[in-house]
PDB file of N, CA and C in Angstrom:
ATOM      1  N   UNK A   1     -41.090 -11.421 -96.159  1.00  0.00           N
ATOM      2  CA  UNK A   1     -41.281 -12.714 -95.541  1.00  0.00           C
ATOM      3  C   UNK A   1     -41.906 -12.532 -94.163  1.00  0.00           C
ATOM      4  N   UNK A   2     -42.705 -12.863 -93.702  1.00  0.00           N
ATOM      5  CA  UNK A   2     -43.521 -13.730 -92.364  1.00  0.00           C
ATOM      6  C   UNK A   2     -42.329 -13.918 -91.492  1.00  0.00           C
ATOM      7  N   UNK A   3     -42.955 -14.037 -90.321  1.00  0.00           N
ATOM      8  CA  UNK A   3     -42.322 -14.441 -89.207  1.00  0.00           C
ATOM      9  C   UNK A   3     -42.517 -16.249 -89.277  1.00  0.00           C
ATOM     10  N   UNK A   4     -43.446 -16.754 -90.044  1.00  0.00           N
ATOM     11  CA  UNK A   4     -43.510 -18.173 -90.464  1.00  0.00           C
ATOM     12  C   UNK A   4     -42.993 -18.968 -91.337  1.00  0.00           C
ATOM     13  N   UNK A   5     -42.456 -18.157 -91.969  1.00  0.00           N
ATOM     14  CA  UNK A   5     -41.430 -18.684 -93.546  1.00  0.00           C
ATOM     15  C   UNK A   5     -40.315 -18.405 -92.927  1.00  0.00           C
ATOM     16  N   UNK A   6     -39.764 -17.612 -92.030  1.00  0.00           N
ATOM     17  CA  UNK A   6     -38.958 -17.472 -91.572  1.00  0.00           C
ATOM     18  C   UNK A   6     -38.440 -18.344 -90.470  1.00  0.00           C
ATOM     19  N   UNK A   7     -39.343 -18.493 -89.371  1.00  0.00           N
ATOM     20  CA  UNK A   7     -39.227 -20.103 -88.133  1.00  0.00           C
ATOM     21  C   UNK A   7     -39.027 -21.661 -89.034  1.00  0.00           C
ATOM     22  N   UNK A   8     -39.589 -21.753 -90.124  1.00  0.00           N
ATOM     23  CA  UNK A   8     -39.758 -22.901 -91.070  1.00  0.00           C
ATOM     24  C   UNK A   8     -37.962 -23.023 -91.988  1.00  0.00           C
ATOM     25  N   UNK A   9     -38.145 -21.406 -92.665  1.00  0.00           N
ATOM     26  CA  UNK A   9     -36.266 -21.815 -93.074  1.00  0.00           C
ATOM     27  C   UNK A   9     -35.185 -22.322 -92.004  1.00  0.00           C
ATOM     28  N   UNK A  10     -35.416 -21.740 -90.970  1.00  0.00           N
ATOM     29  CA  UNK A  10     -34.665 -21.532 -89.604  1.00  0.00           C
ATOM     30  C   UNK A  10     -34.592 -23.174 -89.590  1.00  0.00           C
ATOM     31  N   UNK A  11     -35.920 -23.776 -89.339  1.00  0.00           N
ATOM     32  CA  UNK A  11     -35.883 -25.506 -88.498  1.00  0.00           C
ATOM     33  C   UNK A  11     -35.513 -26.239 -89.762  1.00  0.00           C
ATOM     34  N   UNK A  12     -35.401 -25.926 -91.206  1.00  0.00           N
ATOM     35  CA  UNK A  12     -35.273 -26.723 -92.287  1.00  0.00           C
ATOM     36  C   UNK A  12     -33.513 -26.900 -92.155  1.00  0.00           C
ATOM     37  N   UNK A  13     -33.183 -25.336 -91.846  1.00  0.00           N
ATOM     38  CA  UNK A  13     -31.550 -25.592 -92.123  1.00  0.00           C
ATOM     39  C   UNK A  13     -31.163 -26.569 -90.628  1.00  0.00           C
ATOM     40  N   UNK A  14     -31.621 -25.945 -89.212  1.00  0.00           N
ATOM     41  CA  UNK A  14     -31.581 -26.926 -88.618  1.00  0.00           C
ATOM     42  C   UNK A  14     -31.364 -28.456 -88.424  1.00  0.00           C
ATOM     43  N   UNK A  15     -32.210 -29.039 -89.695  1.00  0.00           N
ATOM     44  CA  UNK A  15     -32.382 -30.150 -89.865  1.00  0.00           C
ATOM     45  C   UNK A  15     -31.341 -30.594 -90.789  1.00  0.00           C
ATOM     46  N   UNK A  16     -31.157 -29.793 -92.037  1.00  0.00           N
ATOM     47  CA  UNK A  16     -30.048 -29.458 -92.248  1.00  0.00           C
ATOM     48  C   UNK A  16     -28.506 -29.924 -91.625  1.00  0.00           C
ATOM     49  N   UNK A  17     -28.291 -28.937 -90.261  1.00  0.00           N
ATOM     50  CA  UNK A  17     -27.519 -29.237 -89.702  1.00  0.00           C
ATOM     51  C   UNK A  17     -26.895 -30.504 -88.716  1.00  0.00           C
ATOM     52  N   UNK A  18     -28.571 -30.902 -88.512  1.00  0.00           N
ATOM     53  CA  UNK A  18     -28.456 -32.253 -87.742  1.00  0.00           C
ATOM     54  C   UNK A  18     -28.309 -33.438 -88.945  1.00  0.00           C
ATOM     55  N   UNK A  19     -28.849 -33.416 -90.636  1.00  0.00           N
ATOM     56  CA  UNK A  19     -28.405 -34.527 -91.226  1.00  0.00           C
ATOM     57  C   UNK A  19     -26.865 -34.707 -90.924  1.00  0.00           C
ATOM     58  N   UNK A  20     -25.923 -33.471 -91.877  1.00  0.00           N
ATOM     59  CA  UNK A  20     -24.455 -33.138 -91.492  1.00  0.00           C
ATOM     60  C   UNK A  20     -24.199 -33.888 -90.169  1.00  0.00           C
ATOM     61  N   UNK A  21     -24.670 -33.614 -89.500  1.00  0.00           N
ATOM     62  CA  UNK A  21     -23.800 -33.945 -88.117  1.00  0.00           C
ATOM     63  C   UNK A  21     -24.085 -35.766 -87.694  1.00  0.00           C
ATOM     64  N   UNK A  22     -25.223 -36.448 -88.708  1.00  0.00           N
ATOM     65  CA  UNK A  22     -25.667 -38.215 -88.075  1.00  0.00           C
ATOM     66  C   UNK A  22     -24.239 -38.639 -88.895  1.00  0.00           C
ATOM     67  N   UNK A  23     -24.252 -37.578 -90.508  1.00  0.00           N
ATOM     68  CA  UNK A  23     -23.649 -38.548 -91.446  1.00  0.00           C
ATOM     69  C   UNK A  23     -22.169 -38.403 -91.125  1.00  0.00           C
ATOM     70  N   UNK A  24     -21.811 -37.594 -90.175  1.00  0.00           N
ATOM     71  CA  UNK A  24     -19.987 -37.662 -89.411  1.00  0.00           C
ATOM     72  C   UNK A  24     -20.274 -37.990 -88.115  1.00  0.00           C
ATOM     73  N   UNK A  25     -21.180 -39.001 -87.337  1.00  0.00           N
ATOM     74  CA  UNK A  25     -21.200 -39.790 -86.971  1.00  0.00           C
ATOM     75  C   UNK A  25     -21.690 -38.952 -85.272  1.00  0.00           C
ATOM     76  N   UNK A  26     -21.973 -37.922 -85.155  1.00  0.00           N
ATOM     77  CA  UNK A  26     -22.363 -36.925 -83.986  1.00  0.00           C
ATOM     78  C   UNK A  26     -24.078 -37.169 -84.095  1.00  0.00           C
ATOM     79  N   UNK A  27     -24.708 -38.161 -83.301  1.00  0.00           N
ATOM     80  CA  UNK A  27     -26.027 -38.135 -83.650  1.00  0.00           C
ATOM     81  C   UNK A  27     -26.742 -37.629 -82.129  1.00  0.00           C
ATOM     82  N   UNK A  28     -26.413 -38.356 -80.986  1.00  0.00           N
ATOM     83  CA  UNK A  28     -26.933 -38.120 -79.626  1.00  0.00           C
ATOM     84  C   UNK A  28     -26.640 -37.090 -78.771  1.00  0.00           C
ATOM     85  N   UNK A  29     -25.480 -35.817 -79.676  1.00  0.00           N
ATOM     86  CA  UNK A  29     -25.438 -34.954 -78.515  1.00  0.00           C
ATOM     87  C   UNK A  29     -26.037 -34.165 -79.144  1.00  0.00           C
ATOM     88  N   UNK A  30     -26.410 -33.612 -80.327  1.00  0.00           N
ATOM     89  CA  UNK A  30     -26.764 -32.370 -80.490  1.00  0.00           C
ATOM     90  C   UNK A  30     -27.821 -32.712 -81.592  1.00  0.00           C
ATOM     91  N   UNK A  31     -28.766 -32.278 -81.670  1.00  0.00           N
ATOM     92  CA  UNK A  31     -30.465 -32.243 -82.198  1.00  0.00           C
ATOM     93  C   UNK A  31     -31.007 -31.257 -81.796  1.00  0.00           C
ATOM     94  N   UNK A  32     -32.427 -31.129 -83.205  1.00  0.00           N
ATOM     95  CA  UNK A  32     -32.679 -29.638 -83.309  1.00  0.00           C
ATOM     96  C   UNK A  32     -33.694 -29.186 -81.619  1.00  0.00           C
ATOM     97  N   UNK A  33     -33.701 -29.839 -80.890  1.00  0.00           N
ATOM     98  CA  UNK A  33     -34.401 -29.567 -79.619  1.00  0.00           C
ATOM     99  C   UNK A  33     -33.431 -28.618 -78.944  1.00  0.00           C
ATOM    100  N   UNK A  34     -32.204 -29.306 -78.975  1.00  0.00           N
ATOM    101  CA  UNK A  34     -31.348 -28.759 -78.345  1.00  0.00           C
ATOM    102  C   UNK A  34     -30.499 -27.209 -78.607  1.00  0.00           C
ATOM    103  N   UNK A  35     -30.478 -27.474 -79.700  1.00  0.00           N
ATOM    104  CA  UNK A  35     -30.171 -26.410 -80.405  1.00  0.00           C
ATOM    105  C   UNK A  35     -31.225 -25.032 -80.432  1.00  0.00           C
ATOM    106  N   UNK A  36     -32.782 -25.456 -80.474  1.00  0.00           N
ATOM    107  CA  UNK A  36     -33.612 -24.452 -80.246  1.00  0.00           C
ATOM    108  C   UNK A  36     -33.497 -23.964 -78.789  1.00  0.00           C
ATOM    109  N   UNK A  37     -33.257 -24.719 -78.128  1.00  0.00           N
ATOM    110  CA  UNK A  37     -33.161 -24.254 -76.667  1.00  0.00           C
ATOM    111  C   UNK A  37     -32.017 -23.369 -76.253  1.00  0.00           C
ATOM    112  N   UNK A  38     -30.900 -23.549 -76.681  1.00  0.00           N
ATOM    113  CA  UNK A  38     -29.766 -22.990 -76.878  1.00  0.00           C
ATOM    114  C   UNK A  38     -29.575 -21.689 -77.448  1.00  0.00           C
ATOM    115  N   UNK A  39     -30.638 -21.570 -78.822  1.00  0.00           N
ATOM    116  CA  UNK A  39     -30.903 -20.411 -79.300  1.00  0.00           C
ATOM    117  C   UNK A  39     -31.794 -19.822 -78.593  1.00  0.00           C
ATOM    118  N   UNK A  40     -32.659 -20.154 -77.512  1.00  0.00           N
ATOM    119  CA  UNK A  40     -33.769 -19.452 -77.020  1.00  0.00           C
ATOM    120  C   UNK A  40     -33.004 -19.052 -75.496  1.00  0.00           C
ATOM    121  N   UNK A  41     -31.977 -20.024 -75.397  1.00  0.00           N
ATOM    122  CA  UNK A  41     -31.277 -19.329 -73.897  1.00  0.00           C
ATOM    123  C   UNK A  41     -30.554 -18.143 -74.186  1.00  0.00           C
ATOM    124  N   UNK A  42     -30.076 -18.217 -75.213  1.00  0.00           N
ATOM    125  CA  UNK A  42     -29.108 -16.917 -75.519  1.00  0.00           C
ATOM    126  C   UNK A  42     -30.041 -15.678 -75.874  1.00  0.00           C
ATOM    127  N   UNK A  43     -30.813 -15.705 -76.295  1.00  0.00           N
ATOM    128  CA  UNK A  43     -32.085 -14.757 -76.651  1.00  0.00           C
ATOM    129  C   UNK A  43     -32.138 -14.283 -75.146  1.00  0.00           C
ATOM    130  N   UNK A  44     -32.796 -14.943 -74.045  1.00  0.00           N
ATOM    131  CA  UNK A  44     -33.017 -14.144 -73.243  1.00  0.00           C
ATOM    132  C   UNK A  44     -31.668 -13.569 -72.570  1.00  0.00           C
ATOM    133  N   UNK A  45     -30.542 -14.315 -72.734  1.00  0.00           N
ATOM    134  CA  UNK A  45     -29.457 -13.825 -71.815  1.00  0.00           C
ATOM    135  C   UNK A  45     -29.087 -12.341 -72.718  1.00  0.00           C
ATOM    136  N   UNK A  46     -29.771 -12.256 -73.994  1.00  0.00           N
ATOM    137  CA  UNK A  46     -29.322 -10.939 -74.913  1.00  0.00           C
ATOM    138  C   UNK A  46     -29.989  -9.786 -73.981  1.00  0.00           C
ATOM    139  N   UNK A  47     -31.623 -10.464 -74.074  1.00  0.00           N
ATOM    140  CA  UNK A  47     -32.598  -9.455 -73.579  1.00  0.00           C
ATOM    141  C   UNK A  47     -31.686  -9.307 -72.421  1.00  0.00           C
ATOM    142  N   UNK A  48     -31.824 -10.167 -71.230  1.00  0.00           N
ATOM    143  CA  UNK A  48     -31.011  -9.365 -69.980  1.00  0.00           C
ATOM    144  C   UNK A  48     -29.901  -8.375 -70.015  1.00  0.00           C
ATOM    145  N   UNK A  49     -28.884  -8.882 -71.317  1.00  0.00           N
ATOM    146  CA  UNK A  49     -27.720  -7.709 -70.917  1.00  0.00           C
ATOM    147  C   UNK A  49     -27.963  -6.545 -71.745  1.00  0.00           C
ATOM    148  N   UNK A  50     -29.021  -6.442 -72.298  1.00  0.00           N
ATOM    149  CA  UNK A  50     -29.353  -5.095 -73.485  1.00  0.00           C
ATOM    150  C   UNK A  50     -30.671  -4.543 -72.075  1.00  0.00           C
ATOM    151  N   UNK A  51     -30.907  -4.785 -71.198  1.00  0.00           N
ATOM    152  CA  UNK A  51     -31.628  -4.533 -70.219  1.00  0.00           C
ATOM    153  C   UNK A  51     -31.106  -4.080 -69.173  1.00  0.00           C
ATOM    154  N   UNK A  52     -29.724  -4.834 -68.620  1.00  0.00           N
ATOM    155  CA  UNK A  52     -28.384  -4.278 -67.556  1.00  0.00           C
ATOM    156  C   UNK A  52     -27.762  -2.831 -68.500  1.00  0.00           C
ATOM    157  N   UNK A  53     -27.701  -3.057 -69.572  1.00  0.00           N
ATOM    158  CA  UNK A  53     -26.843  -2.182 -70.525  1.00  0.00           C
ATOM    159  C   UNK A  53     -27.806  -0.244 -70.378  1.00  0.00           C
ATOM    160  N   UNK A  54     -28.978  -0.688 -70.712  1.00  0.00           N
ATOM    161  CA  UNK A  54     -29.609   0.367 -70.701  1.00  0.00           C
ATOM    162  C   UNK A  54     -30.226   1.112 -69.382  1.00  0.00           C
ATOM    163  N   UNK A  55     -30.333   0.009 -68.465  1.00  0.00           N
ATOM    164  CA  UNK A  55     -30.042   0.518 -66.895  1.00  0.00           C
ATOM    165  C   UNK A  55     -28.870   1.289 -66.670  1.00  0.00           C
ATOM    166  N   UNK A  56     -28.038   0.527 -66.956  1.00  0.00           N
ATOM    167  CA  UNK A  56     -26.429   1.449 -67.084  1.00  0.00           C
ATOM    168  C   UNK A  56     -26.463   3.119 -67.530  1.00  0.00           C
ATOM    169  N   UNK A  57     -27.268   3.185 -68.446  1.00  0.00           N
ATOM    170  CA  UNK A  57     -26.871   4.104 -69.512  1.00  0.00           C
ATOM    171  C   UNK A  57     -27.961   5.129 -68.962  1.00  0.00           C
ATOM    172  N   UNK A  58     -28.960   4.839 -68.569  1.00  0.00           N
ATOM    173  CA  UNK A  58     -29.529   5.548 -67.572  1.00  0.00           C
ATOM    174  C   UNK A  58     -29.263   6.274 -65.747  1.00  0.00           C
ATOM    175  N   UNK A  59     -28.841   5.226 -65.794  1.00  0.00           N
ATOM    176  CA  UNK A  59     -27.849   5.939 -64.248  1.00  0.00           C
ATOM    177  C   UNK A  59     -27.115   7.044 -65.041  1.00  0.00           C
ATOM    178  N   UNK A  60     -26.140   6.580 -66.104  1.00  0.00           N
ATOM    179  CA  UNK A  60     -24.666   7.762 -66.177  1.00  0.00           C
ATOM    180  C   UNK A  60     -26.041   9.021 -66.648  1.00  0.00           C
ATOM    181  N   UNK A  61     -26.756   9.067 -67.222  1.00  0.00           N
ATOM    182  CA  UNK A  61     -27.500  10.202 -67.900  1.00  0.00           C
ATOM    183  C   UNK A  61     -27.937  10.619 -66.682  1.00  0.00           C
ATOM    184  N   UNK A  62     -28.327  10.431 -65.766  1.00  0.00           N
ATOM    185  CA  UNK A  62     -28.950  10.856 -64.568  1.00  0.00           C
ATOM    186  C   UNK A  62     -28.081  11.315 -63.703  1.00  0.00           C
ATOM    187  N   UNK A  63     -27.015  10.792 -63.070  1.00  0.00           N
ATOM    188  CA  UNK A  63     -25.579  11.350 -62.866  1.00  0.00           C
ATOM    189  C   UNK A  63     -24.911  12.100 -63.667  1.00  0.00           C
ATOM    190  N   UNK A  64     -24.968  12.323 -64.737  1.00  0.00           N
ATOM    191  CA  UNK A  64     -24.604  13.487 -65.892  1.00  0.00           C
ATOM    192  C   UNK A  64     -25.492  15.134 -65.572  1.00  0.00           C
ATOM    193  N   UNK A  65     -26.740  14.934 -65.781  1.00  0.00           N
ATOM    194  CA  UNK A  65     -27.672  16.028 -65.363  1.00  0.00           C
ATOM    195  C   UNK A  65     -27.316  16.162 -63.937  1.00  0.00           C
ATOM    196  N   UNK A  66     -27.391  15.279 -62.783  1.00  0.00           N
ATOM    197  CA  UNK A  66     -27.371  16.072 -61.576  1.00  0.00           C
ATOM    198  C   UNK A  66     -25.931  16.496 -61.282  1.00  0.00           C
ATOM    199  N   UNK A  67     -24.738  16.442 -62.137  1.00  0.00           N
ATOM    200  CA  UNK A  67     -23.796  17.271 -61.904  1.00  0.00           C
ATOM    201  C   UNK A  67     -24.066  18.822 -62.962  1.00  0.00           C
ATOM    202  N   UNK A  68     -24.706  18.207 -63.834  1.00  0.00           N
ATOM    203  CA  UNK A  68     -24.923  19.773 -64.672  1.00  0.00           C
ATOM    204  C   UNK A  68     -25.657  20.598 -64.210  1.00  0.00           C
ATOM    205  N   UNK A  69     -26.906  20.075 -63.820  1.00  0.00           N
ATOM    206  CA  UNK A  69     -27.639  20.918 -62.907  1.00  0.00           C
ATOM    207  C   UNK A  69     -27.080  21.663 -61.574  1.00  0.00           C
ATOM    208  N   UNK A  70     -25.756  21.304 -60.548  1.00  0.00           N
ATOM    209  CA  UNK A  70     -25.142  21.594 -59.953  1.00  0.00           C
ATOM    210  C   UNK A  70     -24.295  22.933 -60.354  1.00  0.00           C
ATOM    211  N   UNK A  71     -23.889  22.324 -61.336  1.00  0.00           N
ATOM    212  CA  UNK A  71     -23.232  22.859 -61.848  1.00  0.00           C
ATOM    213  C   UNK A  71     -23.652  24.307 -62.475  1.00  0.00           C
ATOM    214  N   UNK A  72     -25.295  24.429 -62.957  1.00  0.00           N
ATOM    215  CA  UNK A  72     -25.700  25.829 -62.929  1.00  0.00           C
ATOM    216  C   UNK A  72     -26.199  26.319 -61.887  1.00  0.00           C
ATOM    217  N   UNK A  73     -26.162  25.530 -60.983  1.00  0.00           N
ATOM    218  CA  UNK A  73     -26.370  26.675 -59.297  1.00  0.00           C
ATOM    219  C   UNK A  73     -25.395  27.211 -59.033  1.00  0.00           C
ATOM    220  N   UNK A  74     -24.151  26.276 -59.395  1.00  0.00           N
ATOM    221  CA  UNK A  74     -22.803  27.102 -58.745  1.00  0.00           C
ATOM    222  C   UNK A  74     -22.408  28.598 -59.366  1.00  0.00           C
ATOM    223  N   UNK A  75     -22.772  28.200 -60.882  1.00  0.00           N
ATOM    224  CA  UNK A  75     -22.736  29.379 -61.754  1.00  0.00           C
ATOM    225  C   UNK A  75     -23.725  30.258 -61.518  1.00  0.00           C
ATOM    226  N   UNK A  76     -24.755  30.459 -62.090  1.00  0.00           N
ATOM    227  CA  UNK A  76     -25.835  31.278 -60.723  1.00  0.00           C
ATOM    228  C   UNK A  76     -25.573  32.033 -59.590  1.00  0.00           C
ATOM    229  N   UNK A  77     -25.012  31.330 -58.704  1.00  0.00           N
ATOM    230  CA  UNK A  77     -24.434  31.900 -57.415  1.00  0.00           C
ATOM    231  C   UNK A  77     -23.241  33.086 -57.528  1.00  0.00           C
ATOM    232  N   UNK A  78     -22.055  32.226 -58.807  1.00  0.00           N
ATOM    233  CA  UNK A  78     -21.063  32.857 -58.864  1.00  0.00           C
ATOM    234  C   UNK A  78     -21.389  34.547 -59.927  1.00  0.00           C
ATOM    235  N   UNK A  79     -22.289  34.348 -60.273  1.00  0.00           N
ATOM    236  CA  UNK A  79     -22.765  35.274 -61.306  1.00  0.00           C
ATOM    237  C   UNK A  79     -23.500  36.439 -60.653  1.00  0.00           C
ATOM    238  N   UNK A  80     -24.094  36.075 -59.800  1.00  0.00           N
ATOM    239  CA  UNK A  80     -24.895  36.865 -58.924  1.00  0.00           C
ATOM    240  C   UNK A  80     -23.792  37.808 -58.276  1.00  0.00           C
ATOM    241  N   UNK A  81     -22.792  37.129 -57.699  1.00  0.00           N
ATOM    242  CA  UNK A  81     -21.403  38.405 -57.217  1.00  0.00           C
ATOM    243  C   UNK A  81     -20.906  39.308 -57.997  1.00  0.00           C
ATOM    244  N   UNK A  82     -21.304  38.884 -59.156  1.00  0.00           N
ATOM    245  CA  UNK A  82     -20.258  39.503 -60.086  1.00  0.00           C
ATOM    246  C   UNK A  82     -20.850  41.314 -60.195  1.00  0.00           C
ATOM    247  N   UNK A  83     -20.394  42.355 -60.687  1.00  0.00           N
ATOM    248  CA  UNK A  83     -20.703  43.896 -60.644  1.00  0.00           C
ATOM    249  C   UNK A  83     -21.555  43.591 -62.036  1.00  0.00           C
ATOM    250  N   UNK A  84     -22.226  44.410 -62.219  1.00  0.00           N
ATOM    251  CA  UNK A  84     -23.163  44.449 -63.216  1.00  0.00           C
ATOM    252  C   UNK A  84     -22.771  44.798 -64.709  1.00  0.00           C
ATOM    253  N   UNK A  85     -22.035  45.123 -64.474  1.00  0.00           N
ATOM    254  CA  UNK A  85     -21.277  45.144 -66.417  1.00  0.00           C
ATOM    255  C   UNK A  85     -20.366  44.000 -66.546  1.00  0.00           C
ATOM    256  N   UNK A  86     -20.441  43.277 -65.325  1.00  0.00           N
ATOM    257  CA  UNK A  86     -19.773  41.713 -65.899  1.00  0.00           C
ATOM    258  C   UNK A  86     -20.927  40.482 -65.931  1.00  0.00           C
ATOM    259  N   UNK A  87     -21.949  41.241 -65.066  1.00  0.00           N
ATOM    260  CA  UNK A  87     -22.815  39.973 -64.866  1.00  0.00           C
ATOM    261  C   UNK A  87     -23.345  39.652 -65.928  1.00  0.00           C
ATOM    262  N   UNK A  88     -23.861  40.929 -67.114  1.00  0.00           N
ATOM    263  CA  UNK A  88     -24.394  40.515 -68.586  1.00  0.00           C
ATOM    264  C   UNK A  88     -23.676  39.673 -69.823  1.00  0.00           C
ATOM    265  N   UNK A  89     -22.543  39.902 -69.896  1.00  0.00           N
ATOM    266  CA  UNK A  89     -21.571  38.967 -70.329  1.00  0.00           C
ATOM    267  C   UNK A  89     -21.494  37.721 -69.762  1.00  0.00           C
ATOM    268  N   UNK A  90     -21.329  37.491 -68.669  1.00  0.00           N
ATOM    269  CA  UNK A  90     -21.711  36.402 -67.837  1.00  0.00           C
ATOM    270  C   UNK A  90     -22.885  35.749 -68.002  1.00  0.00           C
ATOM    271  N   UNK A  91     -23.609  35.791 -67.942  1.00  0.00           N
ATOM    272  CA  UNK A  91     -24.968  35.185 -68.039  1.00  0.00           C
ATOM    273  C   UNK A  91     -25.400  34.979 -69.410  1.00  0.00           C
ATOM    274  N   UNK A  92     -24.732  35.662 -71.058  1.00  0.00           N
ATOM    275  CA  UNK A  92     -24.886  35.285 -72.020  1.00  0.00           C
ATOM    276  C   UNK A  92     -23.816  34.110 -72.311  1.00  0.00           C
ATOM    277  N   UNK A  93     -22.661  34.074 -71.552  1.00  0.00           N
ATOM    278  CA  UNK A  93     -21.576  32.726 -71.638  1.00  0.00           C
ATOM    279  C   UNK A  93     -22.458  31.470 -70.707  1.00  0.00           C
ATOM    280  N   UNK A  94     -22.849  31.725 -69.813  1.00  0.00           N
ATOM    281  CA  UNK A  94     -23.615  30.584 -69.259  1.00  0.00           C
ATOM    282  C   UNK A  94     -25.401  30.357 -70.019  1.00  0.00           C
ATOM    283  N   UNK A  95     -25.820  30.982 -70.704  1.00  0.00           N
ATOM    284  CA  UNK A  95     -26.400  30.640 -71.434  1.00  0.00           C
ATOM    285  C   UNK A  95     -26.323  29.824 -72.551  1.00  0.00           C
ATOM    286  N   UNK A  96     -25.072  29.838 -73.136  1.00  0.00           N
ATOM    287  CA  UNK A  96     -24.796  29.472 -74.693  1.00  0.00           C
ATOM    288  C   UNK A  96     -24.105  27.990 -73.565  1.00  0.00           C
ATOM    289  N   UNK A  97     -23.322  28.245 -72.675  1.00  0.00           N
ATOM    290  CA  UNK A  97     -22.726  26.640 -72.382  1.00  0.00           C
ATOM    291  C   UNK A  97     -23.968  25.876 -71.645  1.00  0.00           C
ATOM    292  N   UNK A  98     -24.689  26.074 -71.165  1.00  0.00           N
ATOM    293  CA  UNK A  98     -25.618  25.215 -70.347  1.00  0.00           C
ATOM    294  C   UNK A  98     -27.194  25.175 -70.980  1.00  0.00           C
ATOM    295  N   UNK A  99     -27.379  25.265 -72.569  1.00  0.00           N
ATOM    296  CA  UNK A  99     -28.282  25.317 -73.247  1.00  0.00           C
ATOM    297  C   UNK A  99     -28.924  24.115 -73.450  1.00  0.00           C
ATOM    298  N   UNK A 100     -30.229  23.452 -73.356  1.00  0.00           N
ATOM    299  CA  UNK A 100     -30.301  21.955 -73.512  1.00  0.00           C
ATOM    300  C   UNK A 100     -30.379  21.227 -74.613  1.00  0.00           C
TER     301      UNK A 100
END
């Protein structure tokens, strides 16, 4: 189906919904104008919070790496002290944990 057979079922049931609602006696508050508008406000208020949401989710990923990345300087540093028949063991354990 089209994005046009699809807007057309959409306003048919619409209409639909507004017969239902003259013949139980609800005629002046709610019509399909209103109702499209309603569906088109919530649309964007989706887009905005799937837009706040993924801003979100981008900070923590970015705050995630710059503690990991920290986190292999510290190791680095601490590895570098270490005597040399520990540092190779060492540096294959910080390899396998800080792999991307």
């Amino acid at each position: 189906m089209n994005t046009k057979k699809i807007a057309n079922l959409a306003l048919q049931q619409l209409d639909n919904v507004g017969f239902q609602l003259r013949s139980h006696g609800i005629t002046d508050k709610v019509n399909r104008h209103d109702i499209v508008a309603f569906a088109m406000a919530q649309q964007d208020r989706f887009k905005g919070e799937m837009t706040r949401l993924e801003l979100h989710v981008g900070l923590q990923k970015a705050r995630i790496q710059k503690a990991r990345d920290e986190a292999e300087v510290l190791v680095d540093k601490l590895v570098s002290f270490l005597p040399e028949p520990l540092a190779a063991p060492a540096n294959k354990i910080k390899t396998r944990v800080f792999q991307a």
